[in-house]
Protein backbone atom coordinates (compact mmCIF):
# COMPACT_ATOMS: atom_id res chain seq x y z
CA UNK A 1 91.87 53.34 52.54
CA UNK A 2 88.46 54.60 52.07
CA UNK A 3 87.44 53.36 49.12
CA UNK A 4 88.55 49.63 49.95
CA UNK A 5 86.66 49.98 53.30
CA UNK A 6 83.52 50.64 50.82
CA UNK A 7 84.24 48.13 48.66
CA UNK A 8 84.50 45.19 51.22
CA UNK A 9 81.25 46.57 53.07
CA UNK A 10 78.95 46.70 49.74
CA UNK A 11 80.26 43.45 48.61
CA UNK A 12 80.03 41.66 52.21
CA UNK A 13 76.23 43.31 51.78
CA UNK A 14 75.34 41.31 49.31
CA UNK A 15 76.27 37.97 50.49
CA UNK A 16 74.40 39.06 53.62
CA UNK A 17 71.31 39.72 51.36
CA UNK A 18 71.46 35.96 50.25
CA UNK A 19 72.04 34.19 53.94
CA UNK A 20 69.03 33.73 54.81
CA UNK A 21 68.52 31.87 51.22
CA UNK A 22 69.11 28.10 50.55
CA UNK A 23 70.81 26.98 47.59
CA UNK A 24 67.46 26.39 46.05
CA UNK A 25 66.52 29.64 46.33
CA UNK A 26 69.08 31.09 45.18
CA UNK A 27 69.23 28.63 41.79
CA UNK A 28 65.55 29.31 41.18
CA UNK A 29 63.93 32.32 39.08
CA UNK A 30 60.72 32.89 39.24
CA UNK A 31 59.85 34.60 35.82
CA UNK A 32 62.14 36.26 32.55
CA UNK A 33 62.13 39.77 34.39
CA UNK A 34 63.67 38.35 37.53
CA UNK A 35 66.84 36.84 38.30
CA UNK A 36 68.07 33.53 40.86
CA UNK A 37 70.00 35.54 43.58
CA UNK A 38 73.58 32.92 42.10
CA UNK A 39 73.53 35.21 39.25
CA UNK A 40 73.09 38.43 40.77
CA UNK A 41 76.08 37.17 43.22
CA UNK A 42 78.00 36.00 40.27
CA UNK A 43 77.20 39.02 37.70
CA UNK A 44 77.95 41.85 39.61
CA UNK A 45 81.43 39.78 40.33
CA UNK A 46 81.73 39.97 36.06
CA UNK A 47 81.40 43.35 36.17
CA UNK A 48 84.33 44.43 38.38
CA UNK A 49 86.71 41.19 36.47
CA UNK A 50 85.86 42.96 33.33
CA UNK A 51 85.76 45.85 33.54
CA UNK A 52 88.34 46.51 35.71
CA UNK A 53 90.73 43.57 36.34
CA UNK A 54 90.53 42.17 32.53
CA UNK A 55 91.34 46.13 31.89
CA UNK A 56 94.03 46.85 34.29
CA UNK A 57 95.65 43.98 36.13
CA UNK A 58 98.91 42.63 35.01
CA UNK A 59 99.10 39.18 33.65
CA UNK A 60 95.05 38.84 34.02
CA UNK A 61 93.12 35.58 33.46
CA UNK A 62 89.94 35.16 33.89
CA UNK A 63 88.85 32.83 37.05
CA UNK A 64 86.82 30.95 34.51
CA UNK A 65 86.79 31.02 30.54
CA UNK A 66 82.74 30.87 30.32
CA UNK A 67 81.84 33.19 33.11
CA UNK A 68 82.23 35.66 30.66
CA UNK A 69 79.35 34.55 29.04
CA UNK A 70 77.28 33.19 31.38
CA UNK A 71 77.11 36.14 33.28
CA UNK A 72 76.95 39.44 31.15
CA UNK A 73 73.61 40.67 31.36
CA UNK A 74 73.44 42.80 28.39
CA UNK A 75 76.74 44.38 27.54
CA UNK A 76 76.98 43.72 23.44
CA UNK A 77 80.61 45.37 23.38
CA UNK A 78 81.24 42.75 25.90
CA UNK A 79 80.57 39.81 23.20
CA UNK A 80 77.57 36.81 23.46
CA UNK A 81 75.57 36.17 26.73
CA UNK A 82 73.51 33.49 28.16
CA UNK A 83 69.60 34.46 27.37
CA UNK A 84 68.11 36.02 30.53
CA UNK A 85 65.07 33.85 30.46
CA UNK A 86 67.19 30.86 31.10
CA UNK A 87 69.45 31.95 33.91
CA UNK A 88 67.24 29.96 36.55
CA UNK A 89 68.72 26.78 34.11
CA UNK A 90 72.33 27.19 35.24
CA UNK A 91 72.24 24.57 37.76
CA UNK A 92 76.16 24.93 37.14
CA UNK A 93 78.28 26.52 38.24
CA UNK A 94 77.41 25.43 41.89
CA UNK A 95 76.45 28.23 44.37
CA UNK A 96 79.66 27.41 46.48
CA UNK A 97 81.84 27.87 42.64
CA UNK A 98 80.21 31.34 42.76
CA UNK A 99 81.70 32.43 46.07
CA UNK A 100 84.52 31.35 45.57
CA UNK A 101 84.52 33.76 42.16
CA UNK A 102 83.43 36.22 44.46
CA UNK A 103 86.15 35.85 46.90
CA UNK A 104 88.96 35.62 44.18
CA UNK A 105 88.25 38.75 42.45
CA UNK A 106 87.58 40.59 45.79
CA UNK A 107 91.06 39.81 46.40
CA UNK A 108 92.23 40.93 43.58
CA UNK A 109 90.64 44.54 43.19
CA UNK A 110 91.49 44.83 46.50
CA UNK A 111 95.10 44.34 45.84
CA UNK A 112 95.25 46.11 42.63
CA UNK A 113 93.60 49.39 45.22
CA UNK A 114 96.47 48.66 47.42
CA UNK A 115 99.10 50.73 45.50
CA UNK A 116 97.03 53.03 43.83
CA UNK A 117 95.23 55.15 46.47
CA UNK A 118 94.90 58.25 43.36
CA UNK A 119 94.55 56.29 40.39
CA UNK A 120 91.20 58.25 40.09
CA UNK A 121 90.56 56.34 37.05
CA UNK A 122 90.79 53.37 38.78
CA UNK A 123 88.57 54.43 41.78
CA UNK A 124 86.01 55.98 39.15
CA UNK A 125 85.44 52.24 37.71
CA UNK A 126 85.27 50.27 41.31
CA UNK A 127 82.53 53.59 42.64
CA UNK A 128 80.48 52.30 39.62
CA UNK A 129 80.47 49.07 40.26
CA UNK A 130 79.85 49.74 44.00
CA UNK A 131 76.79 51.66 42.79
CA UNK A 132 75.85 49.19 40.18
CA UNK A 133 76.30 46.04 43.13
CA UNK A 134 74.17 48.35 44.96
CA UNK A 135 71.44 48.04 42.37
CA UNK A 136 71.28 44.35 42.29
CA UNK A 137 71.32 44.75 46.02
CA UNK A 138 67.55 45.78 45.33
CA UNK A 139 66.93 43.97 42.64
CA UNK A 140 67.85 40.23 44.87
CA UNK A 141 65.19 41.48 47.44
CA UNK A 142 62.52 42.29 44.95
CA UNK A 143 63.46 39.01 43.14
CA UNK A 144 63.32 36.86 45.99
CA UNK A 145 59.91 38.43 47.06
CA UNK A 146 58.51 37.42 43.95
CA UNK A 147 60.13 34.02 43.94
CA UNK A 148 58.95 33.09 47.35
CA UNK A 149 54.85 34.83 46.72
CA UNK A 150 55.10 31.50 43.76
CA UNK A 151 54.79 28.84 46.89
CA UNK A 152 51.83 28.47 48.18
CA UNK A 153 53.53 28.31 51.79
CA UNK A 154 54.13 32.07 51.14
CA UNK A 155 57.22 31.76 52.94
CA UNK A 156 59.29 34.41 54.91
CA UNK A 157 62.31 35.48 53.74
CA UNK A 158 63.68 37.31 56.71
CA UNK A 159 61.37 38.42 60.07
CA UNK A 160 63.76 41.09 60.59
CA UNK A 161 63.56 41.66 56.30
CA UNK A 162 62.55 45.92 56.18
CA UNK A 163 59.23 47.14 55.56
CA UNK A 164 57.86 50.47 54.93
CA UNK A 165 56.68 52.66 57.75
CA UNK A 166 52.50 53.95 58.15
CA UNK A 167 51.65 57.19 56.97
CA UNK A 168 51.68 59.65 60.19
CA UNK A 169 47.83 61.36 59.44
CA UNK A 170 45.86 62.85 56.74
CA UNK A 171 47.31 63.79 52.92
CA UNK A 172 48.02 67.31 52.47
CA UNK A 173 48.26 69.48 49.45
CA UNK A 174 51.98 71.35 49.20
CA UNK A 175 51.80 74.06 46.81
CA UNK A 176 55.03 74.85 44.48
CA UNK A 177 55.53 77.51 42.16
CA UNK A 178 56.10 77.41 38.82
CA UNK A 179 59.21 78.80 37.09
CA UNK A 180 62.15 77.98 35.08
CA UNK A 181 63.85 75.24 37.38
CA UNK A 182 67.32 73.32 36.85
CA UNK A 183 66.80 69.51 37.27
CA UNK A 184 69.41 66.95 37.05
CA UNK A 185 72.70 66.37 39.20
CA UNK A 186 74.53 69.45 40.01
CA UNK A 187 76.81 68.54 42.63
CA UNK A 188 79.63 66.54 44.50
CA UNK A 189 79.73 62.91 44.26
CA UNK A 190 79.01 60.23 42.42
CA UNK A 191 75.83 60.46 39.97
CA UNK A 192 75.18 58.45 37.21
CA UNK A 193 75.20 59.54 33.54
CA UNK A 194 71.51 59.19 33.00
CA UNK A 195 71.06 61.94 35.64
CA UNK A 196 73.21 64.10 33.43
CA UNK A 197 73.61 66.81 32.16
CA UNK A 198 71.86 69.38 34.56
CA UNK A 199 69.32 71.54 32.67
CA UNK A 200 66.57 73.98 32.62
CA UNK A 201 63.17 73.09 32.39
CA UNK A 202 60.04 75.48 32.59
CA UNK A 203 57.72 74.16 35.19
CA UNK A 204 54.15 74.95 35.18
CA UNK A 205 52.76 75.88 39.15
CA UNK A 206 51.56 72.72 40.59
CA UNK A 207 50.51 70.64 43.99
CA UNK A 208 51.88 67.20 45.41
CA UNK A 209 50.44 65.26 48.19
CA UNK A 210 52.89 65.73 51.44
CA UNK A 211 52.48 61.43 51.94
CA UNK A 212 52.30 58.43 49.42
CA UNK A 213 48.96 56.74 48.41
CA UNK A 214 48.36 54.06 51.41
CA UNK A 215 46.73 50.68 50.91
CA UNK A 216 43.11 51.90 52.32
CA UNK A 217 43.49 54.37 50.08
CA UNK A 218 44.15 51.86 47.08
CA UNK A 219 41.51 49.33 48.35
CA UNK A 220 38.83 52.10 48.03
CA UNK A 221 39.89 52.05 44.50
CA UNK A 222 39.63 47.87 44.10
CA UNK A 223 36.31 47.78 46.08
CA UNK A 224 34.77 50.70 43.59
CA UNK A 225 35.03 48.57 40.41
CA UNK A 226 38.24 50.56 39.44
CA UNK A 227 40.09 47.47 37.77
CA UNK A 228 36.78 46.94 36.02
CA UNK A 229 35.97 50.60 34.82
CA UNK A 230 38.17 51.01 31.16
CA UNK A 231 37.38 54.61 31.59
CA UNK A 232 39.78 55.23 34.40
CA UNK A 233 42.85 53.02 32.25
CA UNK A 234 45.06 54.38 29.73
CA UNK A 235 44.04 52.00 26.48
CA UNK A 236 47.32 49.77 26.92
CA UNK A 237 46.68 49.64 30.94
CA UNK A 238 43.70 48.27 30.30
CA UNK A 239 44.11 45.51 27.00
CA UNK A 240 46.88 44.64 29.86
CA UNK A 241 44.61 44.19 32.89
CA UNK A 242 42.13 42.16 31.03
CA UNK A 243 45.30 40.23 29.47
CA UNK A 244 46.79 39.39 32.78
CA UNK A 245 43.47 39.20 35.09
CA UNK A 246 44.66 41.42 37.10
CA UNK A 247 42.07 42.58 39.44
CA UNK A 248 44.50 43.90 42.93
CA UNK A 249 47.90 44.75 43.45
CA UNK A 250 49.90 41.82 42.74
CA UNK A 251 50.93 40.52 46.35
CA UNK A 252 47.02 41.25 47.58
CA UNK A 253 44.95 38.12 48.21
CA UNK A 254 41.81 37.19 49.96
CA UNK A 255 41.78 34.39 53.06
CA UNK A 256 39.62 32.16 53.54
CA UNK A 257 37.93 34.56 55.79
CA UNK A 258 37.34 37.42 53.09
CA UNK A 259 40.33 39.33 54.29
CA UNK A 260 42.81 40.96 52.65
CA UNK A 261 46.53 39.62 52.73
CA UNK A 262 49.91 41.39 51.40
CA UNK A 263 52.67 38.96 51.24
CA UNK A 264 55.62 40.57 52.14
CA UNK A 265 59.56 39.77 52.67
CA UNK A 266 58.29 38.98 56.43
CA UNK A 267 55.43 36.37 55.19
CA UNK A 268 52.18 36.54 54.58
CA UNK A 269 50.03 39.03 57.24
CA UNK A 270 46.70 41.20 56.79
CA UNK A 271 46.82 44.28 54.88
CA UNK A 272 47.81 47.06 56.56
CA UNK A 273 45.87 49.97 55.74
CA UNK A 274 47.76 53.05 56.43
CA UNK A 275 51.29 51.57 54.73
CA UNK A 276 52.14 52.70 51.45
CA UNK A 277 50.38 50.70 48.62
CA UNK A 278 53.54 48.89 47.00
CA UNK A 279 54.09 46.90 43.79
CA UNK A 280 52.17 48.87 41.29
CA UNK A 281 52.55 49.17 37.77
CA UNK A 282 52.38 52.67 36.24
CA UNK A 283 49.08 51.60 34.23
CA UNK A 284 47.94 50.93 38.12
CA UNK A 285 49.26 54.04 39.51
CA UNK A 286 48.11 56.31 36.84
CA UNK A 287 44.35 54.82 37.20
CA UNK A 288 44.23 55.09 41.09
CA UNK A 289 45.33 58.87 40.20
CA UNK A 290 42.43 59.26 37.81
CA UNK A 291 39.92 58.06 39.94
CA UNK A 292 41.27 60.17 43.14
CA UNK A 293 40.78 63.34 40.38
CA UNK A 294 44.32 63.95 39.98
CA UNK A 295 47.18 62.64 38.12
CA UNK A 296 50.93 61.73 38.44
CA UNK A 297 53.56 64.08 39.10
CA UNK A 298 56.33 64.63 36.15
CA UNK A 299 59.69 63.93 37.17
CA UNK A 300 61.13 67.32 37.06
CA UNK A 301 58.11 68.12 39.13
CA UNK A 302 59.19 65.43 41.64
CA UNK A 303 62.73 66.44 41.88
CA UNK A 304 61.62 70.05 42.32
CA UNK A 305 59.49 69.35 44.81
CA UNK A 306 62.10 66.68 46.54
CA UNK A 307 65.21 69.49 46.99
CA UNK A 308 62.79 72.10 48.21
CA UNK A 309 59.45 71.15 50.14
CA UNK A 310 61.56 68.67 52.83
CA UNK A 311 59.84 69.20 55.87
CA UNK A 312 56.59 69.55 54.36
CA UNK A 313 57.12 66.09 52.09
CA UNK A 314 57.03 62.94 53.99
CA UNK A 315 58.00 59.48 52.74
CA UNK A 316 60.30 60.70 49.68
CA UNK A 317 62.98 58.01 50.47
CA UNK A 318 62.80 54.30 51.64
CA UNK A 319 59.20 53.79 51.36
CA UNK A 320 58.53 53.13 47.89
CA UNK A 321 59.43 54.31 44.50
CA UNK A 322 57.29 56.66 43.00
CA UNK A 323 56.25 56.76 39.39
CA UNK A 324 56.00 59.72 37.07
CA UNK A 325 54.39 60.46 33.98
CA UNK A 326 57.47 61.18 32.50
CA UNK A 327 58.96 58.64 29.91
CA UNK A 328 62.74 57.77 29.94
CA UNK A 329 64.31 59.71 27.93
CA UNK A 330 67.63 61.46 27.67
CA UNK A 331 68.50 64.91 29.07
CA UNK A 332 69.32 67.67 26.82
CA UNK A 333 72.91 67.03 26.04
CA UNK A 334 73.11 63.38 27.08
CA UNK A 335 76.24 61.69 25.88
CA UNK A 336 76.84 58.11 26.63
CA UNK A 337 80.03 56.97 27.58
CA UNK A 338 82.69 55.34 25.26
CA UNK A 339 82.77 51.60 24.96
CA UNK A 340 81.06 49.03 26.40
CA UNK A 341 80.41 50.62 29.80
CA UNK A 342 78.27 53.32 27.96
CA UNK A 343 75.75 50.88 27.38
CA UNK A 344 74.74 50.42 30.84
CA UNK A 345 71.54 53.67 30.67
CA UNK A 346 71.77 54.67 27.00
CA UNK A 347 70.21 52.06 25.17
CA UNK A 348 67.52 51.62 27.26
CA UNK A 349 65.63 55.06 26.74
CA UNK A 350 63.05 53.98 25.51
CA UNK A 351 59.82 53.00 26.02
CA UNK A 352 59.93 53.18 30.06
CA UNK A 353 59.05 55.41 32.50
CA UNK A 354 60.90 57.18 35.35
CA UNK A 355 60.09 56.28 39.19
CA UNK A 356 61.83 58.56 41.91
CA UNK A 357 62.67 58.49 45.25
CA UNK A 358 63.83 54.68 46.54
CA UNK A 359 62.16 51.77 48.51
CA UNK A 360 62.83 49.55 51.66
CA UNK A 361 65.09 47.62 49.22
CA UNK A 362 66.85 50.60 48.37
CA UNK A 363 70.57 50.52 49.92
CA UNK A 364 71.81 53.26 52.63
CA UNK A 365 73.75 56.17 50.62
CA UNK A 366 72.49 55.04 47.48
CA UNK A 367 69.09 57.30 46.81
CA UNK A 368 69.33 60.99 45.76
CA UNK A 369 66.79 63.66 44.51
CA UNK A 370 68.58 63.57 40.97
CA UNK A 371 68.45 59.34 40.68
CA UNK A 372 66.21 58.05 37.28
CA UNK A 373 64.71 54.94 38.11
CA UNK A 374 62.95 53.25 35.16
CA UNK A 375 61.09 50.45 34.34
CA UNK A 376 58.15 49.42 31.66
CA UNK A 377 54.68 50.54 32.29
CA UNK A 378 53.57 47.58 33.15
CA UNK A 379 56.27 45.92 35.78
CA UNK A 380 54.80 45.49 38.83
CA UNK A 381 57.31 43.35 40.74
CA UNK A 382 59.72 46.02 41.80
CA UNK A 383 58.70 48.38 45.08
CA UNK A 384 56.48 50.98 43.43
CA UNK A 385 54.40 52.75 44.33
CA UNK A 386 52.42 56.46 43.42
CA UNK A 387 52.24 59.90 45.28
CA UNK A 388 49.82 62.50 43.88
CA UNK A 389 49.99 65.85 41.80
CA UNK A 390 47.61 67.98 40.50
């Protein structure tokens, strides 16, 4: 059966995601935004026992009466929830309690699959929550990377942990026409509802750069004053910079030596100048794009650009996400879904802005020219970083 092949290779994933973790790494988070990798492994557990088993299986129970609340992340139509800042508190339930939640309920969907093979409403709910595991797949490596930069040891997580390939020569201009264009998913397959439904947009002519912006690139920027020009920063970017300090990308550093480091999931090692610049926040990316005389690319730009200039684009996928100028918003048409489920992109439209493409972190299968990323202007953690338009 296809779909439980799927499910016991995403969720086996996971688990690999955390081996090379100790229990105190996984109990530990690092700051509000991030998560301990226990309750990534335990909430995206919640999410199939409630939404599907709770829903569906005969005689359910829950495997325990509080996970319910300790481990909904923000689901109101769910019911109360442990506050997110606190999750690196729960020092109980024990990391071995958690797989063994993990193995119970994996058992369980995978014998409720068993005699079902076209329940498609059943295999509708376990492709989201493949997709949605898939998302704290990315979200445990960026977490971790930010946990581990905290020690002074800079410590490695994996030395076989991915990492984002060099740019192959020079930038390039690629030229698109303008026109009335269709964006959003219009296709086969899973999507999911924030990509929805597709619709036309007008589209002025326009240019994007045929690479990402690489860390020489970005240390031109740093070395000509741009975190200390205010003309270059959008007025929140900057009250933020001078807020925060922030005066380089936020896993750059200088040795003893004078010479730039990037931490990275491998350890601590010079900067590499011709990688992609990485872990920019869109106040950051929109003032390197200033400075270069240009500007960021709108996302119905990007996705034009993404289903037609392949070939002459490089480093769309698994290299970074890219931010857009575009704020989250919904499409023309948008509904959310009924009950509590529906809660999972709706709400959140506001107030963010749209990355495309995906990262190293990014899981096989799950990136697409259609997916919405999103994320406040000025998170920084997550793999971002910018490709030019003009």
């Amino acid at each position: 059966m296809i779909l439980a092949s799927r499910f016991t290779s995403i969720r086996l994933h996971t688990l690999a995601l955390a081996q090379p973790l100790s229990s105190e790494d996984c109990m530990a988070q690092s700051m509000p935004d991030a998560s301990p990798v226990k309750w990534h492994l335990a909430h995206t557990t919640w999410f199939f026992e409630t939404f599907i088993l709770e829903q569906i299986e005969p005689d359910f129970a829950p495997f325990h009466q509080d996970f319910r609340f300790l481990f909904n992340s923000y689901y109101n139509g769910i019911g109360a929830r442990h506050p997110r800042a606190q999750r690196g508190l729960l020092t109980r339930p024990s990391l071995a309690e958690i797989q063994a939640y993990r193995n119970d309920v994996d058992e369980r969907i995978l014998r409720l699959l068993a005699p079902r093979p076209d329940d498609r409403g059943l295999a509708e709910l376990v492709t989201l929550g493949l997709h949605h595991e898939q998302q704290h797949q990315e979200l445990i490596l960026s977490d971790v990377k930010h946990l581990l930069a905290q020690n002074a040891l800079y410590p490695v997580y994996s030395p076989d942990a991915p990492h984002a390939g060099r740019a192959t020569g020079p930038a390039r201009w690629r030229a698109f026409e303008g026109g009335v264009r269709v964006q959003g998913f219009d296709g086969e397959g899973f999507c999911f509802d924030n990509e929805l439904p597709p619709h036309r947009v007008f589209v002025e002519p326009f240019s994007l750069s045929s690479r990402l912006v690489t860390n020489g690139e970005f240390l031109a920027f740093v070395e000509a004053g741009g975190y200390r020009n205010p003309s270059l920063w959008l007025s929140e970017g900057w009250d933020t910079i001078c807020a925060r300090g922030w005066s380089h990308p936020i896993y750059w550093r200088l040795d003893e030596h004078g010479a730039w480091q990037e931490f990275t999931l491998r350890g601590s090692a010079p900067l590499q100048s011709d990688e992609p610049v990485s872990h920019l926040s869109m106040y950051e990316a929109d003032a390197f794009a200033r400075w270069a005389g240009a500007r960021l690319p709108t996302e119905a730009e990007w996705e034009y650009a993404a289903t037609r200039g392949i070939g002459d684009l490089e480093q769309l996928f698994d290299h970074c996400w890219q931010w857009t100028s575009s704020s989250y918003a919904p499409y023309p048409g948008f509904a959310a879904a009924p009950g509590a489920v529906g809660e999972y992109n709706g709400k959140f439209m506001v107030n963010q802005y749209v990355l495309r493409g995906s990262s190293i972190a990014t899981p096989p299968g799950h990136a697409r020219a259609s997916y919405r990323n999103f994320f406040p202007a000025h998170a920084r953690w997550q793999f971002s970083g910018l490709r030019l338009a003009r």
